[in-house]
C-alpha atoms as a PDB file:
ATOM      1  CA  UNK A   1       0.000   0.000   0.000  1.00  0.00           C
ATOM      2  CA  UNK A   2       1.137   3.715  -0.887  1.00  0.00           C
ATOM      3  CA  UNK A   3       2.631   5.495   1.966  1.00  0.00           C
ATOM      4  CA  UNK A   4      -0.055   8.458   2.099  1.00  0.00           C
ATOM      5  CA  UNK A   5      -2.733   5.698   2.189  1.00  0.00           C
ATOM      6  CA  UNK A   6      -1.047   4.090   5.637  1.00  0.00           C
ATOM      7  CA  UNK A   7       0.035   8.016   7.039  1.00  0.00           C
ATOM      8  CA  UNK A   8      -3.949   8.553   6.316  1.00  0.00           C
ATOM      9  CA  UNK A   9      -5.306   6.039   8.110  1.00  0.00           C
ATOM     10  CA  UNK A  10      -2.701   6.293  10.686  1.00  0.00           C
ATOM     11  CA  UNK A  11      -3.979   9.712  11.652  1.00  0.00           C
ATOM     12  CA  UNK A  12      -7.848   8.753  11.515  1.00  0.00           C
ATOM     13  CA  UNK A  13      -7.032   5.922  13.735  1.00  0.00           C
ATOM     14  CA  UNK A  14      -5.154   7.833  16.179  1.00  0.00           C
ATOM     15  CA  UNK A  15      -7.546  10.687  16.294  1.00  0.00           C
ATOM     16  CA  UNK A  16     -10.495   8.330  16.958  1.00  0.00           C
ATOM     17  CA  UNK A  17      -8.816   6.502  19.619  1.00  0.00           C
ATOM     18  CA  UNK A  18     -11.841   5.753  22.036  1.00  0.00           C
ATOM     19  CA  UNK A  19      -9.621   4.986  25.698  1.00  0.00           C
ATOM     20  CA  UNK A  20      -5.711   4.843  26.586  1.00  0.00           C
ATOM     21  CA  UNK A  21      -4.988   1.001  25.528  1.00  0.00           C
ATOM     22  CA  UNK A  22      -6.540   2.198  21.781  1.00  0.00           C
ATOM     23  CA  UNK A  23      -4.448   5.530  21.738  1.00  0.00           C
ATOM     24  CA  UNK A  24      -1.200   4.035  22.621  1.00  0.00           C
ATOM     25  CA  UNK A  25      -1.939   1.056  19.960  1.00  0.00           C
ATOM     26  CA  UNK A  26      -2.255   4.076  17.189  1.00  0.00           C
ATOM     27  CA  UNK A  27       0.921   5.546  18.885  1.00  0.00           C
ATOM     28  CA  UNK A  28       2.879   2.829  18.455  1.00  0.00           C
ATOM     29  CA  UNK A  29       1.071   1.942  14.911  1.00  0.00           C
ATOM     30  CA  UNK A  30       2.371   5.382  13.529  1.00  0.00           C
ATOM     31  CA  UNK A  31       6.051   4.913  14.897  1.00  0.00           C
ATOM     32  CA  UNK A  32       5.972   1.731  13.064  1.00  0.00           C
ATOM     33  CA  UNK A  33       5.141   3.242  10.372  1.00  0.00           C
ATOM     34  CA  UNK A  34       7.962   5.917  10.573  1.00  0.00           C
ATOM     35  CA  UNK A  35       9.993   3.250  10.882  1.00  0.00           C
ATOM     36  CA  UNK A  36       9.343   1.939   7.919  1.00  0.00           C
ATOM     37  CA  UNK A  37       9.264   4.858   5.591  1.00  0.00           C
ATOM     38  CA  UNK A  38      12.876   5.955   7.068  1.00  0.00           C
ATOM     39  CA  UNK A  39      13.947   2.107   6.352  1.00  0.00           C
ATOM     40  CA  UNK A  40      12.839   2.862   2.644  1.00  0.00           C
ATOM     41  CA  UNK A  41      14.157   5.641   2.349  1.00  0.00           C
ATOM     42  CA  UNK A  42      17.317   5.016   3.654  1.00  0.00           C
ATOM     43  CA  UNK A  43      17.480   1.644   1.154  1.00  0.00           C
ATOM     44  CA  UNK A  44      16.216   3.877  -1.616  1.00  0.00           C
ATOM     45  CA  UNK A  45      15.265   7.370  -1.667  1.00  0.00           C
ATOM     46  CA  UNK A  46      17.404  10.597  -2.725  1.00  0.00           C
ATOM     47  CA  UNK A  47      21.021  10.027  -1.490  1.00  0.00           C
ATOM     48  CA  UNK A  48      20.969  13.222   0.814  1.00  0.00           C
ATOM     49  CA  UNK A  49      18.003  11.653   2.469  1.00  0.00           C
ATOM     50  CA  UNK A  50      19.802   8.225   3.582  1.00  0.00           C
ATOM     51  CA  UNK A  51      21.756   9.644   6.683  1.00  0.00           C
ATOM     52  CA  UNK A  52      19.005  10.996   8.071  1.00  0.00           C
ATOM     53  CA  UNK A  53      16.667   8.274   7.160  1.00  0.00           C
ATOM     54  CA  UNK A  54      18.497   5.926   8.717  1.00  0.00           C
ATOM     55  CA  UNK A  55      18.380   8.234  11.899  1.00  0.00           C
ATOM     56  CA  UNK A  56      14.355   8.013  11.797  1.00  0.00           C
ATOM     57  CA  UNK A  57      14.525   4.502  11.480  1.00  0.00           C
ATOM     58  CA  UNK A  58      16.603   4.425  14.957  1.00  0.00           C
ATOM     59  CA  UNK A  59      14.590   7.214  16.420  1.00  0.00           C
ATOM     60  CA  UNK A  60      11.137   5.446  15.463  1.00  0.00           C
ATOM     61  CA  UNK A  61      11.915   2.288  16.350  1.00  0.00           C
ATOM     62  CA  UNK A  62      12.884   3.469  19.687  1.00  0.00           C
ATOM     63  CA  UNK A  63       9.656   4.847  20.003  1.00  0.00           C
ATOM     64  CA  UNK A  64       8.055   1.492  19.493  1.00  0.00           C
ATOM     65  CA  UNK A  65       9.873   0.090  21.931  1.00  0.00           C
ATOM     66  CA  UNK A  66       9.376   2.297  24.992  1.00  0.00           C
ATOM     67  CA  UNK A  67       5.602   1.547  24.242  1.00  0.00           C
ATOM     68  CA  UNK A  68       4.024  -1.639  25.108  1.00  0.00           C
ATOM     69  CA  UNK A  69       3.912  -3.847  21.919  1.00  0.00           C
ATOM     70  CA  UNK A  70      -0.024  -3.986  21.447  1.00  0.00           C
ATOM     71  CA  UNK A  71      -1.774  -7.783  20.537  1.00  0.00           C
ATOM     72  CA  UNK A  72      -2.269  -6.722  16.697  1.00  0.00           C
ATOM     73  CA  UNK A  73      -3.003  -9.471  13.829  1.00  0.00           C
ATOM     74  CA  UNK A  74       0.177  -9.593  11.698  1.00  0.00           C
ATOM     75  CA  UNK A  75      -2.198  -8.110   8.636  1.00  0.00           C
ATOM     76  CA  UNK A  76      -3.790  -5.250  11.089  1.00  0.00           C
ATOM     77  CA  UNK A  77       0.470  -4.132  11.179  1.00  0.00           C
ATOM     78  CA  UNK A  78       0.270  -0.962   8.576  1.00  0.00           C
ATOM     79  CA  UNK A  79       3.892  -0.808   8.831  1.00  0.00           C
ATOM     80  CA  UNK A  80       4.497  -4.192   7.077  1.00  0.00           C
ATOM     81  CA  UNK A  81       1.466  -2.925   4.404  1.00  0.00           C
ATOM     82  CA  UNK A  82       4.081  -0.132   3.008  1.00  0.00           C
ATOM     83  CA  UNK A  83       5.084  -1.153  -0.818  1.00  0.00           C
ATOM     84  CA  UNK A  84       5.258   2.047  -2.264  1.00  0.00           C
ATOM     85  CA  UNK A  85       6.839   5.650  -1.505  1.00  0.00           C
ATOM     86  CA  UNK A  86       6.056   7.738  -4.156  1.00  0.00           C
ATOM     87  CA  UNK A  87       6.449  11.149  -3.456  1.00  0.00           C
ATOM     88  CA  UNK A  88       9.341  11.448  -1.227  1.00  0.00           C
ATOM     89  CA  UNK A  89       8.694  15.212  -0.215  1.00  0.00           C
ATOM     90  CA  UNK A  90       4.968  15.005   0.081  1.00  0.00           C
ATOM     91  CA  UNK A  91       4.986  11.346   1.691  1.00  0.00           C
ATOM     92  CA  UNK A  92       7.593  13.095   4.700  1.00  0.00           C
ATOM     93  CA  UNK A  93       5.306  16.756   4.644  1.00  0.00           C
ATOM     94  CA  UNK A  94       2.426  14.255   5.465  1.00  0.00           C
ATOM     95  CA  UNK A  95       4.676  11.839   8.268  1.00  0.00           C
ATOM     96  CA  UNK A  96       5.846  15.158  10.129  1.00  0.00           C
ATOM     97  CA  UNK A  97       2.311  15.897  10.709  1.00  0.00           C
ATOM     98  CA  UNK A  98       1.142  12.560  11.794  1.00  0.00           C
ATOM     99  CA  UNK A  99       4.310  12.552  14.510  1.00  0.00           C
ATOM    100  CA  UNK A 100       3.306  16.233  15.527  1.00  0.00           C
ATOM    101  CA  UNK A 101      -0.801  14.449  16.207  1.00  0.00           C
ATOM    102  CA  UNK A 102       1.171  11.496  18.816  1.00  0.00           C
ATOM    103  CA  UNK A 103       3.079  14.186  20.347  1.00  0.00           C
ATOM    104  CA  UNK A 104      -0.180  15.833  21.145  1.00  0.00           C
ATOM    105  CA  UNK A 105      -1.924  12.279  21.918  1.00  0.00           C
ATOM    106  CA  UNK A 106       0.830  11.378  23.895  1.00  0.00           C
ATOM    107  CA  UNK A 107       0.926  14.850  26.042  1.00  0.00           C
ATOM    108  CA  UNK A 108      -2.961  14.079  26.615  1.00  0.00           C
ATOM    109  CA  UNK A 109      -2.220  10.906  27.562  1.00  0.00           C
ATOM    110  CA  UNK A 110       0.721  12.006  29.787  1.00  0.00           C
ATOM    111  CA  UNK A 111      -1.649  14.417  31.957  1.00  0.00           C
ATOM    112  CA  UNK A 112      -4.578  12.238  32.927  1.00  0.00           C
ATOM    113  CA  UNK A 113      -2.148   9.240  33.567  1.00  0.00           C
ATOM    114  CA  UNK A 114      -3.162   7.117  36.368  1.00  0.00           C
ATOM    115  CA  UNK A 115      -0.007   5.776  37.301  1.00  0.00           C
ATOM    116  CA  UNK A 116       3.488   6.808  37.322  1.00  0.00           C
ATOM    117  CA  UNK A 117       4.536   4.025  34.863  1.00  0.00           C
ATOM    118  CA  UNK A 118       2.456   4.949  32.319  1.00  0.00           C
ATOM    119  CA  UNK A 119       3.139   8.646  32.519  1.00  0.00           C
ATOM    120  CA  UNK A 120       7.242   7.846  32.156  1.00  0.00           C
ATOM    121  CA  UNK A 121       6.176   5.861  29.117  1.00  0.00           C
ATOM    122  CA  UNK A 122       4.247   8.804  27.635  1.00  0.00           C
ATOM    123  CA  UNK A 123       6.843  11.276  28.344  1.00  0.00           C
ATOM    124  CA  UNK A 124       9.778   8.585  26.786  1.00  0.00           C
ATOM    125  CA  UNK A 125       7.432   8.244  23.776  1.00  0.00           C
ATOM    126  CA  UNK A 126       6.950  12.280  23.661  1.00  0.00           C
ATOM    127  CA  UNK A 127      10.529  12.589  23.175  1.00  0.00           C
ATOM    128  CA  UNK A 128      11.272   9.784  20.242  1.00  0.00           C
ATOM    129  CA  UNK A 129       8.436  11.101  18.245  1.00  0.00           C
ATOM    130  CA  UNK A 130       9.735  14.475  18.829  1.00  0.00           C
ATOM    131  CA  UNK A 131      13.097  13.256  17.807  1.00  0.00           C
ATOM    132  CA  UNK A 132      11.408  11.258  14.841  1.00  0.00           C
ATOM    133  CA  UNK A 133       9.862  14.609  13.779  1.00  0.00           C
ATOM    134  CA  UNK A 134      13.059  16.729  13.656  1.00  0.00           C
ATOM    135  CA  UNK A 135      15.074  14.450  11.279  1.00  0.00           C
ATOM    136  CA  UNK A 136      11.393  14.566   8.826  1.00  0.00           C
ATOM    137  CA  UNK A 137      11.661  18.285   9.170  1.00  0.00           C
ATOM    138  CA  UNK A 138      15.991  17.749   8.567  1.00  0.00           C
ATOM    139  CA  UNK A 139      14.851  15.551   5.439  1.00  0.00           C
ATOM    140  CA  UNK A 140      12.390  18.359   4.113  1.00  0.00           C
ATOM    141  CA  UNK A 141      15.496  20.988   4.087  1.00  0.00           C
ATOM    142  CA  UNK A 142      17.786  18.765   2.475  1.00  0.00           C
ATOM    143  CA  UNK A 143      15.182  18.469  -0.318  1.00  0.00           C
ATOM    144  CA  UNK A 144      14.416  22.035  -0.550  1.00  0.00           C
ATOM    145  CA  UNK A 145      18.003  22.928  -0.566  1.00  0.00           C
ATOM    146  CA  UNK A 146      18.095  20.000  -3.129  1.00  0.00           C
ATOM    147  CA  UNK A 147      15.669  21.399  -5.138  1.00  0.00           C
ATOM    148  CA  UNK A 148      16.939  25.076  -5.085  1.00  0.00           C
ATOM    149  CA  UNK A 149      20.512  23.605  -6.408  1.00  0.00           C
ATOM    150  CA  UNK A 150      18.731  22.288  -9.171  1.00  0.00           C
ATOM    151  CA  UNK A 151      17.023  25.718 -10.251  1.00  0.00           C
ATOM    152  CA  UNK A 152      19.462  27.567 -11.799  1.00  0.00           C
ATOM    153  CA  UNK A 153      20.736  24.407 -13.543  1.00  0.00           C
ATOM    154  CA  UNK A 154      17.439  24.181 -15.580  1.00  0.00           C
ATOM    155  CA  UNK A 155      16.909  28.094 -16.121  1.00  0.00           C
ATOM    156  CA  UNK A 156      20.507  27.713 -17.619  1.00  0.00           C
ATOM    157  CA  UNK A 157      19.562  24.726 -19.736  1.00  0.00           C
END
């Protein structure tokens, strides 16, 4: 499935999370996820990108593991559903936005937590996707800056 498809239903899912156990599932689905788009895009998107990609891939995948891995079906996993990654720009515009929402869930969460436990897992979950978010933004430079190198080379041509 295309990556926009999974960062889409990522971002309903998380934003219609009913209680805790359902909002920390989506957390950890859309960490996943990052995980996988870095792991792409370090394999094969724009060379500029790998470094960095290979730093969300870390970053995300730490996420995931400070969270409680949640009872899911292998074929509910989106992550494992990614085949494509067609835009890279759009697909990490997108991705930023969707790690911005589980910083927010994940705040929300943090506040009304119940137990101590659960609020030191929020707060260690606040900080990878806030990590994961800053190497998406890092990637969206490089590809601007990309981009702007390649301007003058096509007015000239």
């Amino acid at each position: 499935m295309e990556a926009m498809r999974l960062i889409v239903t990522s971002r309903r899912a998380l934003t219609s999370g009913a209680d805790v156990p359902e909002i920390m599932t989506e957390v950890w689905q859309a960490q996943a996820l990052a995980q996988a788009i870095g792991s792409r895009l370090a394999v094969s998107g724009p060379p500029e990108l790998r470094g960095e990609a290979l730093g969300l891939t870390e970053l995300a995948g730490r996420g995931c593991g400070v969270l409680d891995t949640p009872d899911l079906d292998p074929g509910d996993l989106r992550a494992a559903q990614l085949t494509e990654l067609d835009d890279a720009r759009r697909t990490l515009l997108c991705l930023g936005g969707l790690l911005g929402e589980v910083g927010i869930a994940l705040v929300g969460m943090a506040s009304a937590a119940a137990d101590e436990a659960t609020y030191w897992q929020c707060m260690e979950a606040i900080d990878a996707a806030d990590e994961s978010r800053d190497r998406v933004l890092e990637m969206l430079r490089k590809l601007a800056a990309r981009e702007a190198a390649a301007l003058p080379e096509r007015e000239a041509g």
